[in-house]
PDB file of N, CA and C in Angstrom:
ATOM      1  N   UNK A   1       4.490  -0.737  11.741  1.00  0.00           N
ATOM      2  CA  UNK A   1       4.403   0.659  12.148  1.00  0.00           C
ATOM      3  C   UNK A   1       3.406   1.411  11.275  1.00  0.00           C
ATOM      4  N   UNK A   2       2.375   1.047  10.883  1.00  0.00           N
ATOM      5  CA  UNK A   2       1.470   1.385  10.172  1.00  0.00           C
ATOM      6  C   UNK A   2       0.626   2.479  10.677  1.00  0.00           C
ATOM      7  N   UNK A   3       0.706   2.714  11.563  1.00  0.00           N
ATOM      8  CA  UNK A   3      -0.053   3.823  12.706  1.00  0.00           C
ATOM      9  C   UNK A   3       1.041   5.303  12.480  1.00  0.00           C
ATOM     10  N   UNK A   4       2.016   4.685  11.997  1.00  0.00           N
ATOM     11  CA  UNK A   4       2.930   6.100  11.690  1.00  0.00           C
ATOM     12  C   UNK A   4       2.221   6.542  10.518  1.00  0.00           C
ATOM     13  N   UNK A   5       1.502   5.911   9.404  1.00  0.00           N
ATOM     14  CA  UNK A   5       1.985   6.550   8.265  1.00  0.00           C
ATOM     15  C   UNK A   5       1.161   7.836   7.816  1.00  0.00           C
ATOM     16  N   UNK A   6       0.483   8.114   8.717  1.00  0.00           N
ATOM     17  CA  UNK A   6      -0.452   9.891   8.515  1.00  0.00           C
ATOM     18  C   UNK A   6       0.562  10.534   8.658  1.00  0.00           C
ATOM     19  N   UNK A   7       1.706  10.656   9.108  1.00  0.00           N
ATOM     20  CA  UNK A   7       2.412  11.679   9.851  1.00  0.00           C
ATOM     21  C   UNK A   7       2.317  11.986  11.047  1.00  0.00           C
ATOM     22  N   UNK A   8       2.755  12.897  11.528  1.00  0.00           N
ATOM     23  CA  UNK A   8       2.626  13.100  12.866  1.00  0.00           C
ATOM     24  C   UNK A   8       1.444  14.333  13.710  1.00  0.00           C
ATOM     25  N   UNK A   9       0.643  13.353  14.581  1.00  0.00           N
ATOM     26  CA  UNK A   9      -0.534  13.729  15.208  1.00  0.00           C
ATOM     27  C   UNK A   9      -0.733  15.139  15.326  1.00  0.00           C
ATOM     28  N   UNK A  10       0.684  15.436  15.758  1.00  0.00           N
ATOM     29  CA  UNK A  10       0.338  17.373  16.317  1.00  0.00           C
ATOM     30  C   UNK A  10       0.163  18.264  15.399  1.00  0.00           C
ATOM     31  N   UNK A  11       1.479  17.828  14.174  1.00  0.00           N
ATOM     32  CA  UNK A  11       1.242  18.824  12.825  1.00  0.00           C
ATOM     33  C   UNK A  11       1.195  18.504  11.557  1.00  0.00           C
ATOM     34  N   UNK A  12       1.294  17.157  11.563  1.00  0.00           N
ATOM     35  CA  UNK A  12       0.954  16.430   9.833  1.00  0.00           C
ATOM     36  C   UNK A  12       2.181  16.438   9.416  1.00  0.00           C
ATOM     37  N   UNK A  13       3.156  16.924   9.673  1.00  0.00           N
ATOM     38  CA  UNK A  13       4.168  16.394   9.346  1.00  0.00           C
ATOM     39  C   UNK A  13       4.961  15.085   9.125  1.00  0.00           C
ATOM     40  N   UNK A  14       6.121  14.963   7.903  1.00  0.00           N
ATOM     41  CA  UNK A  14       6.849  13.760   7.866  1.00  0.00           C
ATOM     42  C   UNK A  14       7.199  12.883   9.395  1.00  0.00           C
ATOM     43  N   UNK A  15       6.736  11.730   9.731  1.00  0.00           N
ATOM     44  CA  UNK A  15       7.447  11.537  10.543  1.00  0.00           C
ATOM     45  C   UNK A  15       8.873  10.328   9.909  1.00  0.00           C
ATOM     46  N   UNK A  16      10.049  10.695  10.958  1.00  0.00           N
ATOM     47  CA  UNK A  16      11.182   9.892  10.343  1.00  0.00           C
ATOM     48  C   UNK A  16      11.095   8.486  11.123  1.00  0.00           C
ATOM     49  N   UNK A  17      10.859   7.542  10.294  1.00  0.00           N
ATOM     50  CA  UNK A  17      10.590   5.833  11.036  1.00  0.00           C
ATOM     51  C   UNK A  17      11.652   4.720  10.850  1.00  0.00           C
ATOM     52  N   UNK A  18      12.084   4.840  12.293  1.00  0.00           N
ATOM     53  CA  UNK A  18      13.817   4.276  12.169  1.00  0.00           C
ATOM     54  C   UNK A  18      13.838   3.802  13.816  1.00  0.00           C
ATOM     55  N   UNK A  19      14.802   3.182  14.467  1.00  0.00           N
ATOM     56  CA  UNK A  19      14.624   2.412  15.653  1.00  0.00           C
ATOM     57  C   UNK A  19      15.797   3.262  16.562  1.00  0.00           C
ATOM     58  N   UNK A  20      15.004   3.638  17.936  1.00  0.00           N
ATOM     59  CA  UNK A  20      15.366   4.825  18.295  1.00  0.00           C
ATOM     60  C   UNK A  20      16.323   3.951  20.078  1.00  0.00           C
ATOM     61  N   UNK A  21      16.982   4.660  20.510  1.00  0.00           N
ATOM     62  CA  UNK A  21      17.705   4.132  22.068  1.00  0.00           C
ATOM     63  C   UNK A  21      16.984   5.481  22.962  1.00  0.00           C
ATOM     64  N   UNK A  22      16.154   5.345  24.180  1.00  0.00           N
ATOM     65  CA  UNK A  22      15.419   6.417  24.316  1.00  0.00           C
ATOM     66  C   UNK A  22      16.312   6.102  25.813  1.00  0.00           C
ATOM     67  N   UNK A  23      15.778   7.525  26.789  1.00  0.00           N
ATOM     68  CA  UNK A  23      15.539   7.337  28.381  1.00  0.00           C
ATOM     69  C   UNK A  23      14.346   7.136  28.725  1.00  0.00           C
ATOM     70  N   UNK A  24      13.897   7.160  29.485  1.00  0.00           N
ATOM     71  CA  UNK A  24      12.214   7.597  30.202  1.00  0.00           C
ATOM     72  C   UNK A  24      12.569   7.335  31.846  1.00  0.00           C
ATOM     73  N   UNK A  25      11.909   8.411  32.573  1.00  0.00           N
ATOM     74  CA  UNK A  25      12.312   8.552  33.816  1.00  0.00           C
ATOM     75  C   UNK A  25      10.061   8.543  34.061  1.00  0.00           C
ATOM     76  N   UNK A  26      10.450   7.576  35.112  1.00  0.00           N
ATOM     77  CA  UNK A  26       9.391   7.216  35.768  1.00  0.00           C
ATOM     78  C   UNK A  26       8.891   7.558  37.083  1.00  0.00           C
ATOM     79  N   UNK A  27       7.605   7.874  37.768  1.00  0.00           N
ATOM     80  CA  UNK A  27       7.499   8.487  38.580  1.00  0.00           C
ATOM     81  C   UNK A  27       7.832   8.662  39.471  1.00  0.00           C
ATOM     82  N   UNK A  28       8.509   7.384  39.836  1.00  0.00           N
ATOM     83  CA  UNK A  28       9.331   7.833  41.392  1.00  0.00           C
ATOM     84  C   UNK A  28      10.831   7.537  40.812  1.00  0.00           C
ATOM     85  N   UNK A  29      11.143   8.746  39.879  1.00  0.00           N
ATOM     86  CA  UNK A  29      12.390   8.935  39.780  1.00  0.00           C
ATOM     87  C   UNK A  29      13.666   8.284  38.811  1.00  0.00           C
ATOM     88  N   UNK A  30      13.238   6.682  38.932  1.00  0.00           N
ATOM     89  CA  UNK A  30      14.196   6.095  38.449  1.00  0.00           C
ATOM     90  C   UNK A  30      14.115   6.320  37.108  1.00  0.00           C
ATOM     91  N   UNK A  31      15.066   6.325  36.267  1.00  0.00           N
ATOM     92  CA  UNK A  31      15.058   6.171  34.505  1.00  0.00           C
ATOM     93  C   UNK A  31      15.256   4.719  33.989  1.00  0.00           C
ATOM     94  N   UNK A  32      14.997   4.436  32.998  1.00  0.00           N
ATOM     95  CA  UNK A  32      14.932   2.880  32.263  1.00  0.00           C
ATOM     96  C   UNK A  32      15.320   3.488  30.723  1.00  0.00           C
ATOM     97  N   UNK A  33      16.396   2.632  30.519  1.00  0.00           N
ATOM     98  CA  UNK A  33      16.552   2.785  29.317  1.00  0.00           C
ATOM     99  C   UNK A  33      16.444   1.695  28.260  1.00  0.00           C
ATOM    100  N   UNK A  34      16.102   1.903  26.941  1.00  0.00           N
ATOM    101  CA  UNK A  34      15.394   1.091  26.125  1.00  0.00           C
ATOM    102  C   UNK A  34      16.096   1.572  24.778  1.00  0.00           C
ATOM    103  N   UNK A  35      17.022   0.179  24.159  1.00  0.00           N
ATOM    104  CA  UNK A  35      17.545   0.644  22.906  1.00  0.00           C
ATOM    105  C   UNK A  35      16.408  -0.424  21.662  1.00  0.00           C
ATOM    106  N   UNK A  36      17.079   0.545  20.707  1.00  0.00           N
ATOM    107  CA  UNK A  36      16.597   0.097  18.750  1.00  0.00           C
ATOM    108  C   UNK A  36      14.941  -0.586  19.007  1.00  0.00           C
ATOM    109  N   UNK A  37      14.158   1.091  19.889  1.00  0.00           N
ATOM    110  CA  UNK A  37      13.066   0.302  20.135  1.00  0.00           C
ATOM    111  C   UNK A  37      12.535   1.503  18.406  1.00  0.00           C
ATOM    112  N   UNK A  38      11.614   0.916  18.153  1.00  0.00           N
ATOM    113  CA  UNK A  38      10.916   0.897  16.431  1.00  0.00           C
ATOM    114  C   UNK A  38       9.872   2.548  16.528  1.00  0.00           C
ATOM    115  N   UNK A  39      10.503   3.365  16.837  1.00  0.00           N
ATOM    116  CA  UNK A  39       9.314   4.519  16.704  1.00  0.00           C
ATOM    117  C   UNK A  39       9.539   5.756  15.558  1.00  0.00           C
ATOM    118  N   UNK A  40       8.494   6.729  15.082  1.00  0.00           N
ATOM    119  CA  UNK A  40       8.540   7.850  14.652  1.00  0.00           C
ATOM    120  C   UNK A  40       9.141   8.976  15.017  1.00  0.00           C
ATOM    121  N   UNK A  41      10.138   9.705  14.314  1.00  0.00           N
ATOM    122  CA  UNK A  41      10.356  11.313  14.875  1.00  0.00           C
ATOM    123  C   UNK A  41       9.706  12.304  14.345  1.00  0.00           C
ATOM    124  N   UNK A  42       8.885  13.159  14.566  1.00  0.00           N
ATOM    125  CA  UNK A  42       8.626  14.123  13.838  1.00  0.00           C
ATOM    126  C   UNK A  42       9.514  15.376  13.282  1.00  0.00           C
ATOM    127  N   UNK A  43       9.919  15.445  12.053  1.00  0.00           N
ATOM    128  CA  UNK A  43      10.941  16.206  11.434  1.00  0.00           C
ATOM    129  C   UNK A  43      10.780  17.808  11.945  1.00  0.00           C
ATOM    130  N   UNK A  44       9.887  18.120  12.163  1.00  0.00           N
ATOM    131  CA  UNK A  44       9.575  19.146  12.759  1.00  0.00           C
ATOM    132  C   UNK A  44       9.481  19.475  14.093  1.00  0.00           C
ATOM    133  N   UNK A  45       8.250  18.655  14.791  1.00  0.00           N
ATOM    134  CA  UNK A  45       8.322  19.611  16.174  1.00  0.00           C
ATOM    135  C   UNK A  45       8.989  18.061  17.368  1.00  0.00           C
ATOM    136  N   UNK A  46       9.487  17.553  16.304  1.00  0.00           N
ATOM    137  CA  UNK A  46      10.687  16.540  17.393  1.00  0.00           C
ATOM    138  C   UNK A  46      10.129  16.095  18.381  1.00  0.00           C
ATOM    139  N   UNK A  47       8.871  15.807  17.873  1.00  0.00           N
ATOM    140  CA  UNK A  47       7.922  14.401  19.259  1.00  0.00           C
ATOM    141  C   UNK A  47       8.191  13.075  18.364  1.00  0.00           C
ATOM    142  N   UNK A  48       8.374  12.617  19.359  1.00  0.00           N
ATOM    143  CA  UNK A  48       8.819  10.856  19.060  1.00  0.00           C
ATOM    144  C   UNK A  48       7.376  10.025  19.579  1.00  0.00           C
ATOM    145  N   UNK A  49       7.383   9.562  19.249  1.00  0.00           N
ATOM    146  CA  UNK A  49       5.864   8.663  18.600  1.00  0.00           C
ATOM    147  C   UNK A  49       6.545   6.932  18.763  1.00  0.00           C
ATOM    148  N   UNK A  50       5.391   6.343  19.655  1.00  0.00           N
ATOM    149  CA  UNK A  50       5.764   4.965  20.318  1.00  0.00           C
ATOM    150  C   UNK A  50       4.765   4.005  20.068  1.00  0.00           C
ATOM    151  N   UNK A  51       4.288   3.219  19.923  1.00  0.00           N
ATOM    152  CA  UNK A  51       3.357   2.373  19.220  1.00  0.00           C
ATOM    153  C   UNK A  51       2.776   2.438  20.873  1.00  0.00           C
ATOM    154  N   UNK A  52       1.661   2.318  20.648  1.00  0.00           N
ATOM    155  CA  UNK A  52       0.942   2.276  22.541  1.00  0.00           C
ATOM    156  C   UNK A  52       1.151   1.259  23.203  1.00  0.00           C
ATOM    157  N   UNK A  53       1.452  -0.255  22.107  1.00  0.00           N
ATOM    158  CA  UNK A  53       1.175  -1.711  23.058  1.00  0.00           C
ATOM    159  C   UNK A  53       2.587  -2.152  22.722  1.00  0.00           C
ATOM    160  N   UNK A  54       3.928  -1.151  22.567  1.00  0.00           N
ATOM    161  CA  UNK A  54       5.014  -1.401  22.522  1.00  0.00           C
ATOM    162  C   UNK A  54       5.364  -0.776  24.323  1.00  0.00           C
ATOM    163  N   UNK A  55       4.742   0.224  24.632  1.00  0.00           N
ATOM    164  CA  UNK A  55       4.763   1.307  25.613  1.00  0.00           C
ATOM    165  C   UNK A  55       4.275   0.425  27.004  1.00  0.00           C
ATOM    166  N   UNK A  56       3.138  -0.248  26.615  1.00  0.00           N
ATOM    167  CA  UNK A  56       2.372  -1.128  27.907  1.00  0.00           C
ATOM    168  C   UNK A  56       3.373  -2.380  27.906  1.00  0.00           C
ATOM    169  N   UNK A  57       3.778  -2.863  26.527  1.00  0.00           N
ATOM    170  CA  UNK A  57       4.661  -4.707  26.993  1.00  0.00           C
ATOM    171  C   UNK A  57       5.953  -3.771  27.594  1.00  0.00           C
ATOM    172  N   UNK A  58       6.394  -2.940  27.505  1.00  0.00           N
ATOM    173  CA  UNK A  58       7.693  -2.202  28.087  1.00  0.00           C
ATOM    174  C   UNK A  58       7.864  -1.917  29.722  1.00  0.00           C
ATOM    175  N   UNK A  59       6.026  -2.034  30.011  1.00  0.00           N
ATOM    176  CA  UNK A  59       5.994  -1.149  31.631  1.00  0.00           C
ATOM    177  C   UNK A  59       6.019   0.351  31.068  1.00  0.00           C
ATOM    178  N   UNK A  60       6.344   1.387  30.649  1.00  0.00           N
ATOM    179  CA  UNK A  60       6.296   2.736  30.518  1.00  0.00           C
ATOM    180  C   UNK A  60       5.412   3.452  30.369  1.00  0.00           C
ATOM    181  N   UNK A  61       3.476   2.859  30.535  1.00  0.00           N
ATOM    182  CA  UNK A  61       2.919   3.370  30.244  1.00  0.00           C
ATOM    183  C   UNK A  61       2.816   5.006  30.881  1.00  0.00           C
ATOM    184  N   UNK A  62       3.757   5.556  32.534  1.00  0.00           N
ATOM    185  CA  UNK A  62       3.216   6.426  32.766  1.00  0.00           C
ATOM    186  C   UNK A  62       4.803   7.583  33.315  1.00  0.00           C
ATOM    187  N   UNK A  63       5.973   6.240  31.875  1.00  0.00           N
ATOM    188  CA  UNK A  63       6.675   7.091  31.546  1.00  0.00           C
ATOM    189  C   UNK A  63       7.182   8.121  30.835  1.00  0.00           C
ATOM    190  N   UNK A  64       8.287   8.851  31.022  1.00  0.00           N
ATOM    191  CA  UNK A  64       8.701  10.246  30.378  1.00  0.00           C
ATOM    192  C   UNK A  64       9.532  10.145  29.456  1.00  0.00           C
ATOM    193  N   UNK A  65      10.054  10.334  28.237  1.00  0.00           N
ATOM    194  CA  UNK A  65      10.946  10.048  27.332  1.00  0.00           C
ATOM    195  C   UNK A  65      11.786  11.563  27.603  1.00  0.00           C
ATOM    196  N   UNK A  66      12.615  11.239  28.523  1.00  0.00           N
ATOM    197  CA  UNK A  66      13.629  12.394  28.716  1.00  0.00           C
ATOM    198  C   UNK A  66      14.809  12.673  27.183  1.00  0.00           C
ATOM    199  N   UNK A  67      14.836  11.408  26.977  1.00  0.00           N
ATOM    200  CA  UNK A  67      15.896  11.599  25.993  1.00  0.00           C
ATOM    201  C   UNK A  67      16.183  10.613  24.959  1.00  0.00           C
ATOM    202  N   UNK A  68      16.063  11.075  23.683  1.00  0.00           N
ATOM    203  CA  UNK A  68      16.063   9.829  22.577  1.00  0.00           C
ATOM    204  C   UNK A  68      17.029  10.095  21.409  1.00  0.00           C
ATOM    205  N   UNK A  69      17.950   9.129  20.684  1.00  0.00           N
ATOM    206  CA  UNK A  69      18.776   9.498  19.959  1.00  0.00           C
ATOM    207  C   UNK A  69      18.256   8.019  18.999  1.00  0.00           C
ATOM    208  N   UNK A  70      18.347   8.413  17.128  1.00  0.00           N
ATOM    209  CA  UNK A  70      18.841   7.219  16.351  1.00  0.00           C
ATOM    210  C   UNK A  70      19.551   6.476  17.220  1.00  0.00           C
ATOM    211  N   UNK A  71      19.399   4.828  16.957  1.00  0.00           N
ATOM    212  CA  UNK A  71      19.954   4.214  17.433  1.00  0.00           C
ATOM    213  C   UNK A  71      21.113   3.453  16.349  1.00  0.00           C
ATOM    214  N   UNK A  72      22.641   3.736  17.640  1.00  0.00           N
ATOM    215  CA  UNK A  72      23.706   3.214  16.752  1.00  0.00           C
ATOM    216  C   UNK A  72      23.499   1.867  15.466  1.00  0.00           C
ATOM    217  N   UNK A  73      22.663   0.890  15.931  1.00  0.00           N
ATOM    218  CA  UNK A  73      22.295   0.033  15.189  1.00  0.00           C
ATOM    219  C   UNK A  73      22.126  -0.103  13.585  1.00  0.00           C
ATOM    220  N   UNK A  74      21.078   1.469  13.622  1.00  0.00           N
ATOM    221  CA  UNK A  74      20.467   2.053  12.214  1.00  0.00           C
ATOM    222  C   UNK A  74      22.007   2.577  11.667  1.00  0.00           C
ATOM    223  N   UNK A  75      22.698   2.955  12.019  1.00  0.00           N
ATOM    224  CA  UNK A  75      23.433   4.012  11.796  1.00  0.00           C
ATOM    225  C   UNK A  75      25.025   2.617  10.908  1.00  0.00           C
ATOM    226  N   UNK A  76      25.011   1.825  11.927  1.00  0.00           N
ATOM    227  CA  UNK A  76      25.710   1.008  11.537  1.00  0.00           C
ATOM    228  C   UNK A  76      25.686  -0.242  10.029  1.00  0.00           C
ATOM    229  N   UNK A  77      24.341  -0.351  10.191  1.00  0.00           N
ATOM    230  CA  UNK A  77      23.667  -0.972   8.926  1.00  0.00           C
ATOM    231  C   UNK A  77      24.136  -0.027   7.643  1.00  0.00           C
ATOM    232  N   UNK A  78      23.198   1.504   7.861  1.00  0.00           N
ATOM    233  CA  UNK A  78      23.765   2.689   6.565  1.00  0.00           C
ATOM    234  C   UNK A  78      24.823   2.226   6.500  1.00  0.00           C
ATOM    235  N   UNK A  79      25.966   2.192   7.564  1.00  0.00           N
ATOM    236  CA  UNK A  79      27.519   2.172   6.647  1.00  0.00           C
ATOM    237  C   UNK A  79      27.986   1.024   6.045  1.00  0.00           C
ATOM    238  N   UNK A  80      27.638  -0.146   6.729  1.00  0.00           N
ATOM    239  CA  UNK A  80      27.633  -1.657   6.065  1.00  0.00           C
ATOM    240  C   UNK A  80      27.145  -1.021   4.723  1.00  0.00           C
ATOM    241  N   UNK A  81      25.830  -1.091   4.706  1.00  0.00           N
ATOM    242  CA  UNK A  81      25.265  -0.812   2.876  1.00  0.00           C
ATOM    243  C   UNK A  81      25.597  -0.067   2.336  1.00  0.00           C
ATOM    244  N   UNK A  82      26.210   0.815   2.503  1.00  0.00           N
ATOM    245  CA  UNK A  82      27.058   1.791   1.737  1.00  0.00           C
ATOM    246  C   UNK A  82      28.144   1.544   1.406  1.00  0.00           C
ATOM    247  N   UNK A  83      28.687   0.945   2.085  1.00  0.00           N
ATOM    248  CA  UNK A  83      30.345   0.057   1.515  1.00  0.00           C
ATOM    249  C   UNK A  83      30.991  -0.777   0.837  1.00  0.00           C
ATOM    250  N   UNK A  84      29.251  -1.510   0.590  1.00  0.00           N
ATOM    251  CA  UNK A  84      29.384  -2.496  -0.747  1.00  0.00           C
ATOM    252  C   UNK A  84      29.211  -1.947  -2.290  1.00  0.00           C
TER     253      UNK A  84
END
């Protein structure tokens, strides 16, 4: 993810780089969903950032990211490592 590490394109900001479960709704309608895929959040203006040739092997090139949350995955690891 080396393409993250300027920050983020729109305002230079931190981006947060952690593996995200997104939606994306595609042009004729249907949505596809895609978990603990590897992208940037921007801490600020909350654009999520996708590697481009993660976006094309996916099919989504001329999809919409309706909706993206941390993915439980990340979240589950923190508490594993925290418990030891």
């Amino acid at each position: 993810m080396a393409w993250f590490d300027d920050g983020c394109p729109q305002c230079g900001r931190r981006l947060i780089n952690s593996r995200f479960d997104a939606t994306f709704r595609l042009d004729d309608g249907e949505e596809r969903h895609c978990f603990a895929m590897p992208a940037g959040l921007c801490e600020d203006c909350q654009q999520l950032y996708l590697d481009p040739d993660l976006i094309e092997m996916l099919d989504l090139p001329r999809g919409r990211c309706v909706f993206a949350i941390e993915s439980d995955m990340v979240l589950q690891d923190g508490a594993w490592s925290g418990a030891e």
